[in-house]
N, C-alpha and C. Protein backbone atom coordinates (compact mmCIF):
# COMPACT_ATOMS: atom_id res chain seq x y z
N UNK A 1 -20.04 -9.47 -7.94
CA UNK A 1 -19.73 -8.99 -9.27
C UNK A 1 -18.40 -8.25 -9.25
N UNK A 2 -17.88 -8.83 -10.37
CA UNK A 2 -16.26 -8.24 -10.17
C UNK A 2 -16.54 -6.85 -11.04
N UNK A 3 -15.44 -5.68 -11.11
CA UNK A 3 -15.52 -5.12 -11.75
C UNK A 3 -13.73 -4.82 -12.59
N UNK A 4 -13.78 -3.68 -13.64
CA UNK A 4 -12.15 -3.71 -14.13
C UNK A 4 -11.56 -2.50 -13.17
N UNK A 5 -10.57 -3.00 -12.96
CA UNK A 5 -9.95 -2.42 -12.32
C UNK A 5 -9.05 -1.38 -13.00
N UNK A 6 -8.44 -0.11 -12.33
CA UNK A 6 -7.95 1.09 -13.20
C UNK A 6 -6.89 0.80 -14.01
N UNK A 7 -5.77 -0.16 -13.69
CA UNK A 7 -5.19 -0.90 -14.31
C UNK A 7 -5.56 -1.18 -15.88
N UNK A 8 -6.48 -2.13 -15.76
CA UNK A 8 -6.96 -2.67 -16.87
C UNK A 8 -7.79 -2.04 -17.69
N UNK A 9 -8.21 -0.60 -16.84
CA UNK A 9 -8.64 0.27 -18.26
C UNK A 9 -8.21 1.53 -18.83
N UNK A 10 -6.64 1.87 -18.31
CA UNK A 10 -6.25 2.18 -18.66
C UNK A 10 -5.02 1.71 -19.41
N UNK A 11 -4.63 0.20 -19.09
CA UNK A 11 -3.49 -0.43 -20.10
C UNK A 11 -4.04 -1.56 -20.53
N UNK A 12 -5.28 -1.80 -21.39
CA UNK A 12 -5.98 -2.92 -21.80
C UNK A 12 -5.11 -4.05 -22.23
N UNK A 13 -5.32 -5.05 -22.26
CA UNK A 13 -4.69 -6.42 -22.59
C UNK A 13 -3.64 -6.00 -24.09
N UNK A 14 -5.03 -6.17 -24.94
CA UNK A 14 -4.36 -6.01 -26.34
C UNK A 14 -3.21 -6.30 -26.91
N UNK A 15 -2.57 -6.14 -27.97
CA UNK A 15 -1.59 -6.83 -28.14
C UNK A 15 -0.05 -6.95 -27.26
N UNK A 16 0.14 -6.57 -26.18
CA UNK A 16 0.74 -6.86 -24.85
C UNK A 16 0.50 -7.76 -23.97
N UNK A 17 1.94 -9.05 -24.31
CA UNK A 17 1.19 -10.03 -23.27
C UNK A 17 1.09 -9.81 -21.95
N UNK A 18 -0.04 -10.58 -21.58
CA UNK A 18 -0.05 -10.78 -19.87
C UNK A 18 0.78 -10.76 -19.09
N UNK A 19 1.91 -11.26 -18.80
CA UNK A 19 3.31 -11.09 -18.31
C UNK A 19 3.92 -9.87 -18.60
N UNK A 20 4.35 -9.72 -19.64
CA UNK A 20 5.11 -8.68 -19.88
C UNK A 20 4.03 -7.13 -19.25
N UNK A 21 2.73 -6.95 -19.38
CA UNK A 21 2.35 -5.83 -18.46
C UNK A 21 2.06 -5.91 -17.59
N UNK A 22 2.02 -7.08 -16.95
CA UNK A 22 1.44 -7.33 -15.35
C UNK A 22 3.23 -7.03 -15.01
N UNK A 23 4.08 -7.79 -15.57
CA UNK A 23 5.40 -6.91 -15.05
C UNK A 23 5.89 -6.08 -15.02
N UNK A 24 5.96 -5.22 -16.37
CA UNK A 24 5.98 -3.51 -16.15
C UNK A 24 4.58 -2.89 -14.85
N UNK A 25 3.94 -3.28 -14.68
CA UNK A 25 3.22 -2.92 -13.74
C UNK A 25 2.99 -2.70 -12.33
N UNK A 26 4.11 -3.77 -12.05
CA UNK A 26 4.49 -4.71 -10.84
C UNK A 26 5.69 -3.51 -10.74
N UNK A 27 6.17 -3.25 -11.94
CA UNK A 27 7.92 -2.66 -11.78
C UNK A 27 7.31 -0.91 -11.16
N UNK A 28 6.44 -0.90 -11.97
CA UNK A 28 5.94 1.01 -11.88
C UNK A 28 5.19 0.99 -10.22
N UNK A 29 4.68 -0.14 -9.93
CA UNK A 29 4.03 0.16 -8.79
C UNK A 29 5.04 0.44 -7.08
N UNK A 30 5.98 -0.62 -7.55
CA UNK A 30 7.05 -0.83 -6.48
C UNK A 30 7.64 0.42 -6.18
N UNK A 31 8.00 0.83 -7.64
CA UNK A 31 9.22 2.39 -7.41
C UNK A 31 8.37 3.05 -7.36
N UNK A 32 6.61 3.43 -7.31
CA UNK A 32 5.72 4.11 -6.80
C UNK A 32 5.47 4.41 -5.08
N UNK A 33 5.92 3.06 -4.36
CA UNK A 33 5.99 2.84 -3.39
C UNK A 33 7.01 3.09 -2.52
N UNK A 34 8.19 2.65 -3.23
CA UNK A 34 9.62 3.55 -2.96
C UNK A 34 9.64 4.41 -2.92
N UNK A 35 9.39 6.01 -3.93
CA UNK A 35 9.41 6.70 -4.05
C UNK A 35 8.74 7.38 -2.82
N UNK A 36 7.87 7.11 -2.39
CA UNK A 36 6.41 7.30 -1.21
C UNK A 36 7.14 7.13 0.09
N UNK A 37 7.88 5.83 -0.28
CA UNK A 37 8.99 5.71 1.28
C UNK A 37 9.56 6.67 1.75
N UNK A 38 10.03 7.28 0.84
CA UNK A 38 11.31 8.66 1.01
C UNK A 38 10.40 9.71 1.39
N UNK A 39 9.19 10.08 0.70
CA UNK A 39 9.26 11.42 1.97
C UNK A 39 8.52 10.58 2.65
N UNK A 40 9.00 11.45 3.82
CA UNK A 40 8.66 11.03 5.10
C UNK A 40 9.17 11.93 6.40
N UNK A 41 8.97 11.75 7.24
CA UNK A 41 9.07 12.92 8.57
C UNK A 41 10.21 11.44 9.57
N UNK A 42 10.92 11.67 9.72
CA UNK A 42 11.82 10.64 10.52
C UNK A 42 11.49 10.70 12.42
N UNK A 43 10.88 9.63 12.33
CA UNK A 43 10.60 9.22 13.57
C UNK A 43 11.06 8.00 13.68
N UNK A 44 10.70 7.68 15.66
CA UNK A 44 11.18 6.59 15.93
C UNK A 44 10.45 5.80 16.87
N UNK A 45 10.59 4.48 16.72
CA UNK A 45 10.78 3.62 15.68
C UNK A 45 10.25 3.25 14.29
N UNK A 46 9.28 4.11 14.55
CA UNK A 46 8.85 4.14 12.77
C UNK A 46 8.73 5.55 12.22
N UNK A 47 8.90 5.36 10.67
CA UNK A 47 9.02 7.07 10.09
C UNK A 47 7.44 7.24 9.39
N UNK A 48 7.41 8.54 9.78
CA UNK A 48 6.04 8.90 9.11
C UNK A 48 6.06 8.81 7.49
N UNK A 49 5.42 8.56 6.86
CA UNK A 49 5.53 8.26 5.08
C UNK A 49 4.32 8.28 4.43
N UNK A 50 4.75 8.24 3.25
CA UNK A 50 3.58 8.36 2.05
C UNK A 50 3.23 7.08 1.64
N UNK A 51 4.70 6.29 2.54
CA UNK A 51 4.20 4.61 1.88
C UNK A 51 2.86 4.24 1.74
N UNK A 52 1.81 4.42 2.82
CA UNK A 52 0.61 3.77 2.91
C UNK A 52 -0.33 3.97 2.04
N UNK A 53 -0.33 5.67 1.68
CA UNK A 53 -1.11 5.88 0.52
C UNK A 53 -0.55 5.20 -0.71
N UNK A 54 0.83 4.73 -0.70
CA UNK A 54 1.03 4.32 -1.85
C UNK A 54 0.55 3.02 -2.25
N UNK A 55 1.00 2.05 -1.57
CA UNK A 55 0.68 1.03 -0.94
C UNK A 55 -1.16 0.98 -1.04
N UNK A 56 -1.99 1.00 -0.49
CA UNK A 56 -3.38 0.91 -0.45
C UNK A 56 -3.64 1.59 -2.24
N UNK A 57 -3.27 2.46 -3.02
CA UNK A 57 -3.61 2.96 -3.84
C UNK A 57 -3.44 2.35 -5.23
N UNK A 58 -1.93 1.44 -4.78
CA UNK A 58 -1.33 0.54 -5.29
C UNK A 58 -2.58 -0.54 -5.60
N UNK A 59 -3.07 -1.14 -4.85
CA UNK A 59 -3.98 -2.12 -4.52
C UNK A 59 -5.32 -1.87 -5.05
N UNK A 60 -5.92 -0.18 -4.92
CA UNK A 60 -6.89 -0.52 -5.82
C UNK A 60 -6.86 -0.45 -7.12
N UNK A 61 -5.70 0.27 -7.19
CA UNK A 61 -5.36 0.68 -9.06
C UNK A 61 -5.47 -0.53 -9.80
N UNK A 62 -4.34 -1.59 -9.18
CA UNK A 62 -4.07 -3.18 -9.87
C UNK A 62 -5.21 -4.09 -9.29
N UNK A 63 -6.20 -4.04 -8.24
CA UNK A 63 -6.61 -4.93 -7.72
C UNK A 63 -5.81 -6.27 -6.91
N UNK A 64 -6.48 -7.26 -6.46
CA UNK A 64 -6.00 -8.04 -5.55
C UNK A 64 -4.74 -9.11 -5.73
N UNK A 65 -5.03 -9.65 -6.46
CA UNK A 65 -3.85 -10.34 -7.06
C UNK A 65 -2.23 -9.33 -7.54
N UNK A 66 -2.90 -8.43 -8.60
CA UNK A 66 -1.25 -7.68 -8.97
C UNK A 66 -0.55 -7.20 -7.98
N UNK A 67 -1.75 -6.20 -6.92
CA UNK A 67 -1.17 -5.49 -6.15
C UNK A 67 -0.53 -6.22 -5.05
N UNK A 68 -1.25 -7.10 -4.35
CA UNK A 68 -0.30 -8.05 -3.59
C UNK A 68 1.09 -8.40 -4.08
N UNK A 69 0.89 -8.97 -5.76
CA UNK A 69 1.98 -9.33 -6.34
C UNK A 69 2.98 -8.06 -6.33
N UNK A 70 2.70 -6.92 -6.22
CA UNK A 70 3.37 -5.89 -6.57
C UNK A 70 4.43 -5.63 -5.27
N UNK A 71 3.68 -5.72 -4.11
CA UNK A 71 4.08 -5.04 -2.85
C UNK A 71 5.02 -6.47 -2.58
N UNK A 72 4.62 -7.74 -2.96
CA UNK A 72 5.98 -8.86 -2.73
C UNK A 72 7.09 -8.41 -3.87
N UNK A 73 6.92 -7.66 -4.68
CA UNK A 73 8.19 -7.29 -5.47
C UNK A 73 8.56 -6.24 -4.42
N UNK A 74 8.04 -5.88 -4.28
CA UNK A 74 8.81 -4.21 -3.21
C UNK A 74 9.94 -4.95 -2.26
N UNK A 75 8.64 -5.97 -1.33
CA UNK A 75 9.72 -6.57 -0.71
C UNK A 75 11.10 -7.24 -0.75
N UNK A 76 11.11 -7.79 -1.60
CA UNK A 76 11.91 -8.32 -2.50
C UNK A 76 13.00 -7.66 -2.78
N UNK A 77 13.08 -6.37 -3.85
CA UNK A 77 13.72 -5.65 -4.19
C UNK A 77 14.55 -5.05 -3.21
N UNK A 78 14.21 -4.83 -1.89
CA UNK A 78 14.16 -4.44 -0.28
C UNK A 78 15.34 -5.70 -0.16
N UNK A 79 15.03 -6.64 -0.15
CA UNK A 79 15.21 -7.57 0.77
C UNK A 79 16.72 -8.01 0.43
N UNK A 80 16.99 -7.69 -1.40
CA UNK A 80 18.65 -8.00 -1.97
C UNK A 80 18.93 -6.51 -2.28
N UNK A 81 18.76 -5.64 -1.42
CA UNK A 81 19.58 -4.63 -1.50
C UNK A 81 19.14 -2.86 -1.87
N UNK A 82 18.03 -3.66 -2.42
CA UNK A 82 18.33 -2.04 -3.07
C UNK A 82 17.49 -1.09 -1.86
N UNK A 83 17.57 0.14 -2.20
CA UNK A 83 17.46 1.02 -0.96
C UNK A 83 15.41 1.54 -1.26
N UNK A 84 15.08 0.80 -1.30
CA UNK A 84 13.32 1.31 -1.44
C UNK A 84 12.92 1.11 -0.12
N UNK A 85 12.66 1.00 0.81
CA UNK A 85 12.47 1.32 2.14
C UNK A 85 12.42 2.76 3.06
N UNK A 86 11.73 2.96 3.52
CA UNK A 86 11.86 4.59 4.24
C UNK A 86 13.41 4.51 4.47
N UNK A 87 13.73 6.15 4.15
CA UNK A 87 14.93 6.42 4.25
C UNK A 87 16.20 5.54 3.74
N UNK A 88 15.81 5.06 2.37
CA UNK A 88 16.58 4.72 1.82
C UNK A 88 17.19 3.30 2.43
N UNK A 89 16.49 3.05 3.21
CA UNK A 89 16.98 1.26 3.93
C UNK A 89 16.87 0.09 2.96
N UNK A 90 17.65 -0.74 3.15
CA UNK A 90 17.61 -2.05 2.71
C UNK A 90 18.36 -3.10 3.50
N UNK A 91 17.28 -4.65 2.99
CA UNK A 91 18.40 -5.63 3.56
C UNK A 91 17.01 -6.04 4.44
N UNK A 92 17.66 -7.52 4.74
CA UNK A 92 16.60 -8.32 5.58
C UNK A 92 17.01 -7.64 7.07
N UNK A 93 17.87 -7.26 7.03
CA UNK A 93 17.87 -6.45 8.81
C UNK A 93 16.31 -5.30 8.80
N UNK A 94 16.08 -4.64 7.80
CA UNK A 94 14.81 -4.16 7.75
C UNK A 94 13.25 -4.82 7.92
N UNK A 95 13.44 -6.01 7.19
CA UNK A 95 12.61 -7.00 7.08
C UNK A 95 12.17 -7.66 8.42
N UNK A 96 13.45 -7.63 9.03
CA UNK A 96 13.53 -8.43 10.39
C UNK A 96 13.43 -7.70 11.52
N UNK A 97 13.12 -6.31 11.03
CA UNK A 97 13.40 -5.57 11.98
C UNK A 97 12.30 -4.95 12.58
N UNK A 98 11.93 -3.68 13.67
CA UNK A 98 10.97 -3.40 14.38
C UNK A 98 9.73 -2.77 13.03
N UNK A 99 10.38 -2.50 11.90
CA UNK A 99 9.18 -2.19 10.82
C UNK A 99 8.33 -3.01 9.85
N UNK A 100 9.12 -4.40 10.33
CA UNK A 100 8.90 -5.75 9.54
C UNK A 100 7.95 -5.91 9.41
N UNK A 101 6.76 -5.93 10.25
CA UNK A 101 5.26 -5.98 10.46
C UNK A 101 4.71 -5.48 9.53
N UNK A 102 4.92 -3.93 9.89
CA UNK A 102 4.47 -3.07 8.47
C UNK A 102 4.39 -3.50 7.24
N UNK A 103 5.92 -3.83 6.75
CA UNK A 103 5.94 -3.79 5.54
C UNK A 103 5.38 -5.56 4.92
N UNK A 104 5.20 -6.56 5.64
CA UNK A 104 4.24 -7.33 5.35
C UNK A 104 3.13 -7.15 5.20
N UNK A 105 2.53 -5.96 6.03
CA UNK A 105 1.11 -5.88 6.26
C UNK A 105 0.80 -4.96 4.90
N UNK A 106 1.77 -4.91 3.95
CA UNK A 106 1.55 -4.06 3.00
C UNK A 106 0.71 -4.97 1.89
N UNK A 107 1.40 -6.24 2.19
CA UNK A 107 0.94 -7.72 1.20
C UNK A 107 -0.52 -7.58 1.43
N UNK A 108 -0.68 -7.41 2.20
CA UNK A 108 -2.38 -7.65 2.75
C UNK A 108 -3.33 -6.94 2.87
N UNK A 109 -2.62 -5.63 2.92
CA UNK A 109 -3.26 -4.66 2.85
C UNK A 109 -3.95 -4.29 0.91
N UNK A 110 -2.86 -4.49 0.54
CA UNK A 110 -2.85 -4.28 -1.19
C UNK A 110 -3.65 -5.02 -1.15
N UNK A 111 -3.72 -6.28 -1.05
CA UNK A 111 -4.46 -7.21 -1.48
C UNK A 111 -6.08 -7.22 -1.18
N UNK A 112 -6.20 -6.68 0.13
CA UNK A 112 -7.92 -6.56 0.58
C UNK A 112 -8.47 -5.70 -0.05
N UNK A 113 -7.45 -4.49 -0.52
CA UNK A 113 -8.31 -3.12 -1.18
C UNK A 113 -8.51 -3.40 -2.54
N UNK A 114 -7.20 -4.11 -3.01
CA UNK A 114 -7.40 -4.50 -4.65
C UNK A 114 -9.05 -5.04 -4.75
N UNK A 115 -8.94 -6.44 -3.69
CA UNK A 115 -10.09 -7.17 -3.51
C UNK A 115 -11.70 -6.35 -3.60
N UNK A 116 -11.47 -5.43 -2.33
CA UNK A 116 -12.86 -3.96 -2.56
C UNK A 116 -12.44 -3.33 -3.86
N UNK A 117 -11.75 -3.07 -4.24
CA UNK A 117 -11.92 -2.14 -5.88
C UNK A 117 -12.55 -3.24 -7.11
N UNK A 118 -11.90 -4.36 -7.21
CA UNK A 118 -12.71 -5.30 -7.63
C UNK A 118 -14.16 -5.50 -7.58
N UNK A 119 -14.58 -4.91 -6.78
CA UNK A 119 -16.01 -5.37 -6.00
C UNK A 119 -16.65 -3.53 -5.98
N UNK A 120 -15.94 -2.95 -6.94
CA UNK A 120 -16.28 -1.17 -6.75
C UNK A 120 -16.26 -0.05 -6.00
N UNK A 121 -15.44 -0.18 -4.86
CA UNK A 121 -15.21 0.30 -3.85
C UNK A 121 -14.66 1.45 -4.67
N UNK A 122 -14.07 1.55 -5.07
CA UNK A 122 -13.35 2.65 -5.81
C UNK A 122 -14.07 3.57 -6.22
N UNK A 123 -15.16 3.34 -6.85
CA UNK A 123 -16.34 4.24 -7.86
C UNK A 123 -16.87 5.38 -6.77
N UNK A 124 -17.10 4.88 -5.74
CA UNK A 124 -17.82 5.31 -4.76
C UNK A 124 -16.87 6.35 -3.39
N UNK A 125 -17.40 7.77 -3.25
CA UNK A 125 -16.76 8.28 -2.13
C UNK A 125 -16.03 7.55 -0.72
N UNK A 126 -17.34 6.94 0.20
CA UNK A 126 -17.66 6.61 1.18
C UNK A 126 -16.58 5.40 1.02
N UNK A 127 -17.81 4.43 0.01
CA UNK A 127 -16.58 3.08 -0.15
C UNK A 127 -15.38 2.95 -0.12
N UNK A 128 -14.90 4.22 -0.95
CA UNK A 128 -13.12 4.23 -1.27
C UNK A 128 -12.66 4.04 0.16
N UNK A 129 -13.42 5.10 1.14
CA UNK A 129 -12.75 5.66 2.15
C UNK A 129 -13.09 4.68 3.34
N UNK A 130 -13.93 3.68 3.40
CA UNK A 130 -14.00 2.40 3.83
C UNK A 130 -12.99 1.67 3.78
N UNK A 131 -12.66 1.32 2.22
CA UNK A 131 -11.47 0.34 1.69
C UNK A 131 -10.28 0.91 2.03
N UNK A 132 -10.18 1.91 2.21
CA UNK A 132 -8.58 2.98 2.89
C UNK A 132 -8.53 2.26 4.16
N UNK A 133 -9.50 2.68 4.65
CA UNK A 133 -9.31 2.89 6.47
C UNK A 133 -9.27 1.38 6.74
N UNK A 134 -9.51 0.21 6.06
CA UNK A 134 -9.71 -1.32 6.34
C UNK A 134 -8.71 -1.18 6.03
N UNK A 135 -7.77 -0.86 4.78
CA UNK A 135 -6.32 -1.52 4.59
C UNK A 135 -5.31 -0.85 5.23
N UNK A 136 -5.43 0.25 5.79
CA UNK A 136 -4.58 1.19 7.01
C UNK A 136 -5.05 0.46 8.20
N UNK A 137 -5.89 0.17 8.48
CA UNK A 137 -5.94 -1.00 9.61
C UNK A 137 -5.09 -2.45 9.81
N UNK A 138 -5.33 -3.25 8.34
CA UNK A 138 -4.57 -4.28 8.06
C UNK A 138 -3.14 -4.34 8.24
N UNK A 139 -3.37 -3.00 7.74
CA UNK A 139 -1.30 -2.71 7.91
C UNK A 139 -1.04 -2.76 9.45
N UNK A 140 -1.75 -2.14 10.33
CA UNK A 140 -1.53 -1.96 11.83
C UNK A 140 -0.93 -3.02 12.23
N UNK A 141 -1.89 -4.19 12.18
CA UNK A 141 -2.61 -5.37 12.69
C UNK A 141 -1.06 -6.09 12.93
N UNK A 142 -0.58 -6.78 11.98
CA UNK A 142 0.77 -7.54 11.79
C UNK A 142 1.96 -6.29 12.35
N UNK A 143 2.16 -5.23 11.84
CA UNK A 143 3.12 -4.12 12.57
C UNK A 143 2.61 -3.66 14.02
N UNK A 144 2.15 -3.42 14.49
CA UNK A 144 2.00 -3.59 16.02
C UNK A 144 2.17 -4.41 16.56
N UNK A 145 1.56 -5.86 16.00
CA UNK A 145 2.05 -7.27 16.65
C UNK A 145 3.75 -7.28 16.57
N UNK A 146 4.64 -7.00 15.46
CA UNK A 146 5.40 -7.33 15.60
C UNK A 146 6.50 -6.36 16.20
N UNK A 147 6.10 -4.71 16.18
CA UNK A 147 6.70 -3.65 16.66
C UNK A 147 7.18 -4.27 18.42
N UNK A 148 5.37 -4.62 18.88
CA UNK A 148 5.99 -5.32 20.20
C UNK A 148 7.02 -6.16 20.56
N UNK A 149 7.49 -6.91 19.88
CA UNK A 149 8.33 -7.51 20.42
C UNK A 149 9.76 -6.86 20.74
N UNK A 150 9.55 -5.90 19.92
CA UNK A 150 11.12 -5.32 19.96
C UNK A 150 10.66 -4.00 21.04
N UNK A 151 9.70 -3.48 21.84
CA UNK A 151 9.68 -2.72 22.53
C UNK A 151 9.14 -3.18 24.12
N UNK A 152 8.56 -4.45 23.96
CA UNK A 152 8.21 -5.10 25.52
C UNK A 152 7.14 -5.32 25.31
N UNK A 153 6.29 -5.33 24.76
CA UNK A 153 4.67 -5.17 24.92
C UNK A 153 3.39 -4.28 24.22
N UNK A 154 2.28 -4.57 24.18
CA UNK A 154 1.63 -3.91 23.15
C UNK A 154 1.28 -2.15 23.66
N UNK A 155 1.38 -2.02 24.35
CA UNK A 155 0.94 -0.24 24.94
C UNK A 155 1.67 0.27 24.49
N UNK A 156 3.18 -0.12 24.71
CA UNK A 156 4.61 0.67 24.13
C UNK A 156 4.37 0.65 22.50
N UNK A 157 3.69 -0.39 21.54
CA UNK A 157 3.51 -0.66 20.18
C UNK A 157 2.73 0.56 19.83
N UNK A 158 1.51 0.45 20.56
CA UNK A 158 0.59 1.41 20.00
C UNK A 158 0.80 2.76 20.45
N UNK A 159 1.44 2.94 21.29
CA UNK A 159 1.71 4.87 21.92
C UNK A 159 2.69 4.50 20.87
N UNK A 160 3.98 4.10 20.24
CA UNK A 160 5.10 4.38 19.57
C UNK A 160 4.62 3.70 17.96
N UNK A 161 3.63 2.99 17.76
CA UNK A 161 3.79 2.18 16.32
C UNK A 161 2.46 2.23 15.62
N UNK A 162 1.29 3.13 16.50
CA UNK A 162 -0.20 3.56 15.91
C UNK A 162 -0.43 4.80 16.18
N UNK A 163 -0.80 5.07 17.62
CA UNK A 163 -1.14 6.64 18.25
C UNK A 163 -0.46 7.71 17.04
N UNK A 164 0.63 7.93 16.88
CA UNK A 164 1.06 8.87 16.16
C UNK A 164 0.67 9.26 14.54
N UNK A 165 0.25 7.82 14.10
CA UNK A 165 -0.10 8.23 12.46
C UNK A 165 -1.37 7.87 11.98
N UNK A 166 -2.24 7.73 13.11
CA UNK A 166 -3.40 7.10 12.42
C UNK A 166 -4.53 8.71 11.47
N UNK A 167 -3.65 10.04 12.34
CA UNK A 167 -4.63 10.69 11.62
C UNK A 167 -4.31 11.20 10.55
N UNK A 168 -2.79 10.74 10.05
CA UNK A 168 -2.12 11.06 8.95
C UNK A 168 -2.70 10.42 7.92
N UNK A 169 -3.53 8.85 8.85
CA UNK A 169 -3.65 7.69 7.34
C UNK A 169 -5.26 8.36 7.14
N UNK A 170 -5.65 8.96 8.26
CA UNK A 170 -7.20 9.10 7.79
C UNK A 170 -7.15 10.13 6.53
N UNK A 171 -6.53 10.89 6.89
CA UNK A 171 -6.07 12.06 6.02
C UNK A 171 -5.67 11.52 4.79
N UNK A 172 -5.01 10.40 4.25
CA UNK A 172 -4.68 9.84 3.23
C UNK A 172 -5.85 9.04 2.65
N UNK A 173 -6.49 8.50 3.72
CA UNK A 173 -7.87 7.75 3.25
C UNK A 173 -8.81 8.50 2.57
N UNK A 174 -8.70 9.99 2.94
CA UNK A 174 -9.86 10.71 2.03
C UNK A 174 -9.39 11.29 0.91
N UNK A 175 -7.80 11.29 0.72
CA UNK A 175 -7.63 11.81 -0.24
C UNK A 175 -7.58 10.72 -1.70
N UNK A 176 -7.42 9.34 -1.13
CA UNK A 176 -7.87 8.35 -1.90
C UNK A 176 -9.43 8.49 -2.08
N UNK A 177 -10.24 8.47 -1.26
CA UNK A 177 -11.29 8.30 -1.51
C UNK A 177 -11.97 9.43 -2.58
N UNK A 178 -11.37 10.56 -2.28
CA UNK A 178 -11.76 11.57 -3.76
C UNK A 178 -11.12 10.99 -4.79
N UNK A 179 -10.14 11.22 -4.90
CA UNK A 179 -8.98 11.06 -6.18
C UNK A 179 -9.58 9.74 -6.72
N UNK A 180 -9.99 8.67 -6.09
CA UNK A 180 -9.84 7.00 -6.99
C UNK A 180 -11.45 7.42 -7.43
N UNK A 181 -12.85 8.25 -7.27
CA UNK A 181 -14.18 8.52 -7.76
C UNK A 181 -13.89 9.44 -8.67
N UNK A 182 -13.26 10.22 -8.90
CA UNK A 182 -13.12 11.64 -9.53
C UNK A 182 -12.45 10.60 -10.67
N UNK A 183 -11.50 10.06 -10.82
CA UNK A 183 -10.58 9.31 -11.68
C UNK A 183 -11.68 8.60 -12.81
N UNK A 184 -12.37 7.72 -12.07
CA UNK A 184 -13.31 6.94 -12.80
C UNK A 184 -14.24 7.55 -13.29
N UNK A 185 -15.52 9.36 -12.72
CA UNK A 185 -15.91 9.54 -13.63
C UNK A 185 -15.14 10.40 -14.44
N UNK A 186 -13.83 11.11 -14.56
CA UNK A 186 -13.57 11.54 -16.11
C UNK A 186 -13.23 10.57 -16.83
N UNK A 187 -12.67 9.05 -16.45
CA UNK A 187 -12.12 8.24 -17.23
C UNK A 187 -13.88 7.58 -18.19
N UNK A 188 -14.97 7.97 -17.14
CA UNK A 188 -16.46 7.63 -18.07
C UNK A 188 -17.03 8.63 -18.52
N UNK A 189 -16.61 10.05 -18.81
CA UNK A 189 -16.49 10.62 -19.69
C UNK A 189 -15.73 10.58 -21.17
N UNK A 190 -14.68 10.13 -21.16
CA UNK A 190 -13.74 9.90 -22.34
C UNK A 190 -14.38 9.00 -23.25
């Protein structure tokens, strides 16, 4: 059973076509994500950030389809120039580069949690914080694989491209997991 997603009940269809708010939507989510890039704690080879919460939050707000769609606009936007990337980076040298992983794994990540918020993950404490910690995983998965290559091997990936932020994301996972239950019941109060 699908359910509506926060998206859709807070900017109902109505006389706004489909396109035109799935694109303002797509546009608000990206520079949501950008914005998230920038702070950040500068490390190396990867910088600590808000991306992920943005990113995963992104995903359950719009669900599976937008939010995927959303985080390939990020990329995108990334990819001819403009500076939405931690620390203001752009350009396929980013894309291509030791954070590349990541920021694919953002596609997928959006997309699995959209997928659980669809399915109510959101409503629920525990669930939310399920659907966090699966799509902070997802993100790993492809960015560690690909961190390695540019450092020799997977030990060097995970002491330099996991060990350091996983308790930052748990920490982000619960603060999704309050914030996206608390959201829905005042929004079923109104």
């Amino acid at each position: 059973m699908t359910h509506v997603t926060l998206a859709d009940r807070l900017w109902t269809q109505g006389s706004t076509s489909a396109l035109l708010r799935n694109g303002a939507l797509m546009i608000i989510g990206s520079l949501i994500v950008a914005i998230a890039a920038q702070v950040n704690v500068p490390m190396q080879p990867v910088p600590m950030t808000l991306q992920t919460l943005a990113v995963l939050a992104v995903g359950a707000a719009f669900g599976s389809r937008l939010g995927a769609a959303t985080l390939l606009l990020y990329l995108w936007e990334g990819a001819i120039g403009l500076p939405v990337f931690a620390e203001m980076k752009a350009g396929l040298p980013v894309l291509l580069g030791p954070t590349g992983g990541y920021l694919f794994g953002f596609v997928l990540a959006a997309g699995l949690v959209g997928w659980l918020a669809e399915r109510g993950f959101d409503r629920n404490v525990l669930r939310m914080l399920a659907a966090m910690l699966i799509g902070a995983a997802i993100i790993y998965v492809p960015g560690v694989i690909w961190l390695s290559t540019f450092l020799g091997g997977f030990e060097k990936a995970f002491t330099f491209g996991l060990a350091p932020f996983w308790l930052g994301d748990v920490v982000k996972a619960f603060i999704a997991a309050l914030a996206f239950p608390l959201v829905w019941k005042w929004l079923g109060q109104r």
